[in-house]
PDB file of N, CA and C in Angstrom:
ATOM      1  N   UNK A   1     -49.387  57.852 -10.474  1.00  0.00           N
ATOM      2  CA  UNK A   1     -49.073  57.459  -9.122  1.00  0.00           C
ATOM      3  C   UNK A   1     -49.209  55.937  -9.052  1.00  0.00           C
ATOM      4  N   UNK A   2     -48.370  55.285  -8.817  1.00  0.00           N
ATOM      5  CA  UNK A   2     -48.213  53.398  -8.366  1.00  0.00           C
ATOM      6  C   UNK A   2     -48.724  53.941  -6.641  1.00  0.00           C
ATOM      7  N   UNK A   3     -49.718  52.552  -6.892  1.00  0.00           N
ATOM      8  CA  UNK A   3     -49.886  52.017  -5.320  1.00  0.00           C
ATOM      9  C   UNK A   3     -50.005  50.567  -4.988  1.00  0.00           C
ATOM     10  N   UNK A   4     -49.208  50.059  -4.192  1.00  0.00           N
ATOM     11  CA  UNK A   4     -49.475  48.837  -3.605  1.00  0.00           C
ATOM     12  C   UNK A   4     -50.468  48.056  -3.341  1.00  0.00           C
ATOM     13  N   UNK A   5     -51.111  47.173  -3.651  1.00  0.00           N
ATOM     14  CA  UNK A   5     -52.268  47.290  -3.099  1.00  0.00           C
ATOM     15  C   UNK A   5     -52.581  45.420  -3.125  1.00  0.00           C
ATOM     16  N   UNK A   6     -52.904  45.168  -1.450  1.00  0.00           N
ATOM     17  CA  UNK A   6     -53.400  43.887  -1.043  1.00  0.00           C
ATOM     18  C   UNK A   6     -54.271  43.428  -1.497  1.00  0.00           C
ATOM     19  N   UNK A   7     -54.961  42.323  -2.048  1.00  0.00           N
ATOM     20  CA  UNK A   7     -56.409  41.559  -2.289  1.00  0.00           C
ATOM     21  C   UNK A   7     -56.426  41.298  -3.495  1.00  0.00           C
ATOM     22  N   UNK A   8     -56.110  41.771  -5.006  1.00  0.00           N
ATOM     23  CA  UNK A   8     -56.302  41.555  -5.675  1.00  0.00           C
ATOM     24  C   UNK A   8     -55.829  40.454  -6.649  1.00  0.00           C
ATOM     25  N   UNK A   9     -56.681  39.481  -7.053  1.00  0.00           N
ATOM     26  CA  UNK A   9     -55.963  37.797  -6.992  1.00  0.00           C
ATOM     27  C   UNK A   9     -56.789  37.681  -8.654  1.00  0.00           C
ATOM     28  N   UNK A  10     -57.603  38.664  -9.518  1.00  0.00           N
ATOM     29  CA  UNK A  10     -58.504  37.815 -10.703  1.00  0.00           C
ATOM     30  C   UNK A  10     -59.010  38.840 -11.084  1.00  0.00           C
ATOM     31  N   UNK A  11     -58.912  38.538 -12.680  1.00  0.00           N
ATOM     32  CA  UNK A  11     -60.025  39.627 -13.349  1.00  0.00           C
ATOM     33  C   UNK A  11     -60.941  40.499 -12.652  1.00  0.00           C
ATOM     34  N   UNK A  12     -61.679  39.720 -12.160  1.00  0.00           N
ATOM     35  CA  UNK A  12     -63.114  40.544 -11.546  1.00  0.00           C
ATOM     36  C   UNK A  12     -62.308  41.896 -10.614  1.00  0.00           C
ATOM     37  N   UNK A  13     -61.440  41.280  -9.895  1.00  0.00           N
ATOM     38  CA  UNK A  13     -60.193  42.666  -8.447  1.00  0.00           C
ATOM     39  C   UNK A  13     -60.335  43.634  -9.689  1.00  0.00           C
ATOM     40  N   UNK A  14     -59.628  43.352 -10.840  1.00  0.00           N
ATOM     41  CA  UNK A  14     -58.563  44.094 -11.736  1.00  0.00           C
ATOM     42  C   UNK A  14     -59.841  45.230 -12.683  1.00  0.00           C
ATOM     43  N   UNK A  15     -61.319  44.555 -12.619  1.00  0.00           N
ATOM     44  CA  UNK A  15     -62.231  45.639 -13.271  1.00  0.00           C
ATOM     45  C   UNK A  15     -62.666  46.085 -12.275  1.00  0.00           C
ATOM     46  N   UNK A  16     -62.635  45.651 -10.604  1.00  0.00           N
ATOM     47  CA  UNK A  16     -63.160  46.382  -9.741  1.00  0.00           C
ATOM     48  C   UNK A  16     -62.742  47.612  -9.530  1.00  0.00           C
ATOM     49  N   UNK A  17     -61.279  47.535  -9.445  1.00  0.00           N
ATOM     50  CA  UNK A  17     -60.429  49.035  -9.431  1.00  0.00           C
ATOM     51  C   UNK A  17     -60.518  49.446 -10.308  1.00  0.00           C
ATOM     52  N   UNK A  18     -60.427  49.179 -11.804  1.00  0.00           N
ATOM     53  CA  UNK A  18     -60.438  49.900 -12.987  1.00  0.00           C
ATOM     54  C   UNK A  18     -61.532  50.942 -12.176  1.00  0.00           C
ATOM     55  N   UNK A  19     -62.829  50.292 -12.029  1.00  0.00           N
ATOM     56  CA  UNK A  19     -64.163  51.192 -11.965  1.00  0.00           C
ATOM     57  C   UNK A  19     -63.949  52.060 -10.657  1.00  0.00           C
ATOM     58  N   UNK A  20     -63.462  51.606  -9.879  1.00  0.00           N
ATOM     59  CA  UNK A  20     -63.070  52.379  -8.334  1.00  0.00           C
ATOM     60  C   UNK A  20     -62.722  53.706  -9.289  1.00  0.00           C
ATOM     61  N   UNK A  21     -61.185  53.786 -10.030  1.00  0.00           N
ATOM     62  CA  UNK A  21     -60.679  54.825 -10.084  1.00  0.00           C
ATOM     63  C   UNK A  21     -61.314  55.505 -11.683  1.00  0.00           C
ATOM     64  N   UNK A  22     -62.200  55.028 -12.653  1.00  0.00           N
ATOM     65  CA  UNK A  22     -62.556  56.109 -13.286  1.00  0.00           C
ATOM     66  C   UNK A  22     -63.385  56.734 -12.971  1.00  0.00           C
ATOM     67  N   UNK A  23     -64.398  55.795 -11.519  1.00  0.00           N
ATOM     68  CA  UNK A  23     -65.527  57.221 -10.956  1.00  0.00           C
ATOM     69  C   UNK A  23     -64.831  58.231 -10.671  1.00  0.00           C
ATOM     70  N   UNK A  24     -63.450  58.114 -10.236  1.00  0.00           N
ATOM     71  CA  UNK A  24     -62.663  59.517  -9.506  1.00  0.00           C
ATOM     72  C   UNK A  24     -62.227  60.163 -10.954  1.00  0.00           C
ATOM     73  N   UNK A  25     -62.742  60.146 -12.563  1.00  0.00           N
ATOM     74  CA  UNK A  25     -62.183  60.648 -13.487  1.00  0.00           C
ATOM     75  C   UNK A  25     -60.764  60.256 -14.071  1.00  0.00           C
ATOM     76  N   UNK A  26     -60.255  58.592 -13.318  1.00  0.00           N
ATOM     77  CA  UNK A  26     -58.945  58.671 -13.477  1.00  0.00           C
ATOM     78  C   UNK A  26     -59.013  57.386 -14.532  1.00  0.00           C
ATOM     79  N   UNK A  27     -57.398  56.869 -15.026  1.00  0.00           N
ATOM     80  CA  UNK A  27     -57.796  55.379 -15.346  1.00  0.00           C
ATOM     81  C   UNK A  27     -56.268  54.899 -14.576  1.00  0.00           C
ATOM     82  N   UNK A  28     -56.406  53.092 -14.368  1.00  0.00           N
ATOM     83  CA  UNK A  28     -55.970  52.828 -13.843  1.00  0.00           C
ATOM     84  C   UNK A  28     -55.042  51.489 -14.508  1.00  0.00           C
ATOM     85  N   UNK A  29     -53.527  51.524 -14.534  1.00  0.00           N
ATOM     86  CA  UNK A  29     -53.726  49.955 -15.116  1.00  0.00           C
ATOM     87  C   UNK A  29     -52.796  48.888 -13.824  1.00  0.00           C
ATOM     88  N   UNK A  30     -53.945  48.102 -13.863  1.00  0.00           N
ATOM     89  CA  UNK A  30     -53.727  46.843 -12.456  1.00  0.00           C
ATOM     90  C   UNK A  30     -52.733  45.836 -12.958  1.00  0.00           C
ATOM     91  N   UNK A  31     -51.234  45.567 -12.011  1.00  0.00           N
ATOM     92  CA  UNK A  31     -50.699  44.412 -12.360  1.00  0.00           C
ATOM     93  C   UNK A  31     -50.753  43.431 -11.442  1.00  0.00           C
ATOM     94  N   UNK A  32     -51.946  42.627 -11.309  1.00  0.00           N
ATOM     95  CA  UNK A  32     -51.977  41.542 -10.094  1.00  0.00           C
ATOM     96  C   UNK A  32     -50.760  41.027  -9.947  1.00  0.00           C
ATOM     97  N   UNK A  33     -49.919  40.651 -10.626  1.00  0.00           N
ATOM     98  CA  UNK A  33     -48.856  39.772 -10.573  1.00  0.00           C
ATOM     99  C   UNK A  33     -47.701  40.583  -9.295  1.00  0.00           C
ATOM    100  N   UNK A  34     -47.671  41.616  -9.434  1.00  0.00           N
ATOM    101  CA  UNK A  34     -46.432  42.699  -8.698  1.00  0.00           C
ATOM    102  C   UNK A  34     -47.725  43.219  -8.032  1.00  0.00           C
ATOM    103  N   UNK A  35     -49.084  43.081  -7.755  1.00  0.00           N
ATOM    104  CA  UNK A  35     -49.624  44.008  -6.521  1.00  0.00           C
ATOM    105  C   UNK A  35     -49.733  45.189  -6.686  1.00  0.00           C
ATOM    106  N   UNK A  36     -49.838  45.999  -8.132  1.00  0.00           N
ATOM    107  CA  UNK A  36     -49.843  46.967  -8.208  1.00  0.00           C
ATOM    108  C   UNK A  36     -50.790  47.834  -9.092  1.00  0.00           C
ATOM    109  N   UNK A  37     -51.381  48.920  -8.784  1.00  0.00           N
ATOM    110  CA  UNK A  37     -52.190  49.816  -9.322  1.00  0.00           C
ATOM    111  C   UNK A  37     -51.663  51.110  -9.781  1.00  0.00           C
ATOM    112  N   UNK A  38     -51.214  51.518 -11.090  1.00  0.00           N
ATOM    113  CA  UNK A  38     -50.565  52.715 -11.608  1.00  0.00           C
ATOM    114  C   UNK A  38     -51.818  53.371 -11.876  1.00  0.00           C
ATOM    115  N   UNK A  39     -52.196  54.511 -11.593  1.00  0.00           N
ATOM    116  CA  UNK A  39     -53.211  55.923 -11.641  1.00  0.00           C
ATOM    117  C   UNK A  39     -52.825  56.945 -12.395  1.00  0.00           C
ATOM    118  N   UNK A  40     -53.582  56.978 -13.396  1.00  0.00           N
ATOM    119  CA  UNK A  40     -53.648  58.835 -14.542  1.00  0.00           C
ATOM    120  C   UNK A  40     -54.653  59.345 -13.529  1.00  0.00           C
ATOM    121  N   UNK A  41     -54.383  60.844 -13.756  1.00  0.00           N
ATOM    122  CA  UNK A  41     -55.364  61.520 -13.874  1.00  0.00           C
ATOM    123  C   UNK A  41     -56.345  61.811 -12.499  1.00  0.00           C
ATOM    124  N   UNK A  42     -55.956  61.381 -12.074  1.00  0.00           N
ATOM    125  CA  UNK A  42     -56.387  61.315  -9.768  1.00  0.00           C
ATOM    126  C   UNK A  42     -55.481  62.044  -9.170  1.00  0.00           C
ATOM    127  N   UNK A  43     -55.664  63.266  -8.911  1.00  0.00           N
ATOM    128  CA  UNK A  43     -54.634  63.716  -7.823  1.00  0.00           C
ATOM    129  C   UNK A  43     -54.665  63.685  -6.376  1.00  0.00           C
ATOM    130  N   UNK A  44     -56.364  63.470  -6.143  1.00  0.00           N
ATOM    131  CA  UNK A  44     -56.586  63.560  -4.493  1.00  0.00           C
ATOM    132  C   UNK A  44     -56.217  61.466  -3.988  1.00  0.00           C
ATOM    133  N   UNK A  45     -55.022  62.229  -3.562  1.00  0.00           N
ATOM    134  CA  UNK A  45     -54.591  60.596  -3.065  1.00  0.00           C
ATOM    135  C   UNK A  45     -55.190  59.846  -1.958  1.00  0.00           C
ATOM    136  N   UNK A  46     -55.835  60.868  -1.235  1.00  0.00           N
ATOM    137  CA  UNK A  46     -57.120  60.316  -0.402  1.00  0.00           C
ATOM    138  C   UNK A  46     -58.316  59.727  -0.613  1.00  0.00           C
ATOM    139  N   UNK A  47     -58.821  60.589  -1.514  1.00  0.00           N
ATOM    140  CA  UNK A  47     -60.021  60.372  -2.301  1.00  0.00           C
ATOM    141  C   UNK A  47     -59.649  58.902  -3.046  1.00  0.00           C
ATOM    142  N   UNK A  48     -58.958  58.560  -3.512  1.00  0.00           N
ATOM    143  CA  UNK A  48     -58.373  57.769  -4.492  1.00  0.00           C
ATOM    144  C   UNK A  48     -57.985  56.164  -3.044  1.00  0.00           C
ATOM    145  N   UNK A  49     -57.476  56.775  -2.399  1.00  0.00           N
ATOM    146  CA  UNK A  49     -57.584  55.545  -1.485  1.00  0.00           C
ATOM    147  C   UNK A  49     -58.649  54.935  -0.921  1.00  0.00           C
ATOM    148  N   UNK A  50     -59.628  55.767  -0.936  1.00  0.00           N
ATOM    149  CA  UNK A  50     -60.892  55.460  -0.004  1.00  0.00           C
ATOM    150  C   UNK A  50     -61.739  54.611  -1.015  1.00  0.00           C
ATOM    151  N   UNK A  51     -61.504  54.941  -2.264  1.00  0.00           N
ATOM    152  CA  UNK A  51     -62.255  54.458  -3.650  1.00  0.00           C
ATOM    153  C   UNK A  51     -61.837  53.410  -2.904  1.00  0.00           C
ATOM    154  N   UNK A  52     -60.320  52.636  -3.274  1.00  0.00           N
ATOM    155  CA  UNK A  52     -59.921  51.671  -3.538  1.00  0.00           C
ATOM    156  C   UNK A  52     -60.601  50.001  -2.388  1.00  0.00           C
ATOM    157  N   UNK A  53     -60.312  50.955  -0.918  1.00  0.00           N
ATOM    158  CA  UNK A  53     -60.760  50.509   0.140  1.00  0.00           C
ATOM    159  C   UNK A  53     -61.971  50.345   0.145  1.00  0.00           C
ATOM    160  N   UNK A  54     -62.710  50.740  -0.354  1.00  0.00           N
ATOM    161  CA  UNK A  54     -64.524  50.981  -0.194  1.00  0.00           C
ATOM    162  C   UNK A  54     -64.774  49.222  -1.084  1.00  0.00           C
ATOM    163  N   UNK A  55     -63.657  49.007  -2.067  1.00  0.00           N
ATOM    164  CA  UNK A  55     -63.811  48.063  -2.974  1.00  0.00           C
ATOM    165  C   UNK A  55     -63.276  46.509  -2.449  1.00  0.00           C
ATOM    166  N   UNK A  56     -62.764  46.752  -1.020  1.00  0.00           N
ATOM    167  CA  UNK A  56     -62.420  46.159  -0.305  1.00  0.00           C
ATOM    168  C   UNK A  56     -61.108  45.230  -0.484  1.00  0.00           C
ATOM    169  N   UNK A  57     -60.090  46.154  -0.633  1.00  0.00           N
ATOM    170  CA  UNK A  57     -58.462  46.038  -0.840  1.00  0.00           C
ATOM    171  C   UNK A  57     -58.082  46.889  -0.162  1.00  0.00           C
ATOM    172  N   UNK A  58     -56.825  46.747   0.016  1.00  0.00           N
ATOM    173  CA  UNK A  58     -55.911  47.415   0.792  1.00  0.00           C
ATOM    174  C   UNK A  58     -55.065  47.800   0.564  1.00  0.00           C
ATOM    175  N   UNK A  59     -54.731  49.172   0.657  1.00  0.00           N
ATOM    176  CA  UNK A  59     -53.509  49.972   0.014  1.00  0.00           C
ATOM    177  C   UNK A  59     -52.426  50.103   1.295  1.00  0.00           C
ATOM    178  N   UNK A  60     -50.913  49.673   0.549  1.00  0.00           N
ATOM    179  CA  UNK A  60     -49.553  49.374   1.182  1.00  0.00           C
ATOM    180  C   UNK A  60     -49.162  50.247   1.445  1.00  0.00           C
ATOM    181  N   UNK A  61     -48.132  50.704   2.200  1.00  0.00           N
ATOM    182  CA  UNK A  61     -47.420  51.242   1.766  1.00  0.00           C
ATOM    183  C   UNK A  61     -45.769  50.308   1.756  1.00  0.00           C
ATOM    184  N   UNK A  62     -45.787  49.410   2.272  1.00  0.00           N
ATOM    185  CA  UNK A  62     -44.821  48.829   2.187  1.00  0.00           C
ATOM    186  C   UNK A  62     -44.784  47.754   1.053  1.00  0.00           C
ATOM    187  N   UNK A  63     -43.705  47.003   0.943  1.00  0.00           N
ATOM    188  CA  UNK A  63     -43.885  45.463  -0.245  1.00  0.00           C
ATOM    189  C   UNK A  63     -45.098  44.852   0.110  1.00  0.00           C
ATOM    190  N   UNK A  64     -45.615  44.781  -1.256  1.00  0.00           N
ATOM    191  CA  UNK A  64     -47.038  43.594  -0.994  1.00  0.00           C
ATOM    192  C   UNK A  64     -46.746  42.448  -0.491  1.00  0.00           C
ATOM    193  N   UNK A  65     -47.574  41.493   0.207  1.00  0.00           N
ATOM    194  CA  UNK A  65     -47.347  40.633   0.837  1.00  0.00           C
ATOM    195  C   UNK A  65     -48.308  39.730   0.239  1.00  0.00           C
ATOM    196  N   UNK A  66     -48.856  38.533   1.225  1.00  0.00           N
ATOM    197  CA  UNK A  66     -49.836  37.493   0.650  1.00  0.00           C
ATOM    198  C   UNK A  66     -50.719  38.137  -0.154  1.00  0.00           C
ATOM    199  N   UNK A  67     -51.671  37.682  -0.444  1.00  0.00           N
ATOM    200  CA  UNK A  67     -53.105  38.599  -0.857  1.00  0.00           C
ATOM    201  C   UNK A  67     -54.182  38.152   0.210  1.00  0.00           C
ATOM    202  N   UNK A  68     -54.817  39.052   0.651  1.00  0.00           N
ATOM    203  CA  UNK A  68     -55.667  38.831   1.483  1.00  0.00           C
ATOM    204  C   UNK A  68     -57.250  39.850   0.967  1.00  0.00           C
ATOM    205  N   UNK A  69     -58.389  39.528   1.346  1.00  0.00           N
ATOM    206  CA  UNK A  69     -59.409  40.390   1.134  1.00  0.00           C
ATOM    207  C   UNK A  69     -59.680  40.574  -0.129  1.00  0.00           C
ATOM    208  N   UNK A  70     -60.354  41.588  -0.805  1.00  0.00           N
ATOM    209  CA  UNK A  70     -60.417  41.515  -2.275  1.00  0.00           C
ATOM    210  C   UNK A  70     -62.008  41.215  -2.327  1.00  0.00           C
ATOM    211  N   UNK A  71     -62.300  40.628  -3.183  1.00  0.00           N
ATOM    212  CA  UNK A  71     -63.312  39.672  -3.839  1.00  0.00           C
ATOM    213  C   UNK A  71     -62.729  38.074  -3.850  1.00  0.00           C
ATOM    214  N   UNK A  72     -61.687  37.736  -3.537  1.00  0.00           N
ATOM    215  CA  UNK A  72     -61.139  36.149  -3.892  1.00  0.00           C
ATOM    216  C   UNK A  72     -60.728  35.767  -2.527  1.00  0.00           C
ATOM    217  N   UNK A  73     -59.957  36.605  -1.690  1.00  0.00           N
ATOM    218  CA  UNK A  73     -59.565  36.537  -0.332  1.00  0.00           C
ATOM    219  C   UNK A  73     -61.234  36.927   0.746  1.00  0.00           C
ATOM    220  N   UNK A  74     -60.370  36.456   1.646  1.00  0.00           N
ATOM    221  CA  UNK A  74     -61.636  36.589   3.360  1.00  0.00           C
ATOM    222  C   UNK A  74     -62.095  37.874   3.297  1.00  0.00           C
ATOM    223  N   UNK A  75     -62.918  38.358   3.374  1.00  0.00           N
ATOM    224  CA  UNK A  75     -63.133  40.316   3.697  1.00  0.00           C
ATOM    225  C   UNK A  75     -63.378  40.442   5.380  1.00  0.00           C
TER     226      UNK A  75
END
């Protein structure tokens, strides 16, 4: 599953989610550049959002936009 996802601007975003989504048993690979988070292995897409959010990013559903929030952006 690809998800959109706001805030993430640096390494540190890109192991934050890694770890967000293997507590959920999944792995994840982050392309800051395109804003995006591809998911193995997670089927509860809720569960899986709330990870992400708890980590303090924001999942799109539309085109990513600036980056905001994160660890590098304002929270």
């Amino acid at each position: 599953m690809r998800l959109n996802v706001e805030g993430m601007t640096c390494a540190h975003c890109q192991r934050a989610l890694e770890r967000a989504v293997a507590a959920l048993g999944g792995t994840a690979t982050v392309d800051l550049a395109a804003g995006t988070v591809d998911v193995a292995g997670v089927e509860d897409a809720a569960a899986l959002r709330r990870a992400i959010e708890d980590e303090g990013y924001a999942v799109v559903d539309a085109p990513v936009g600036a980056a905001t929030g994160g660890c590098c952006g304002s929270r």
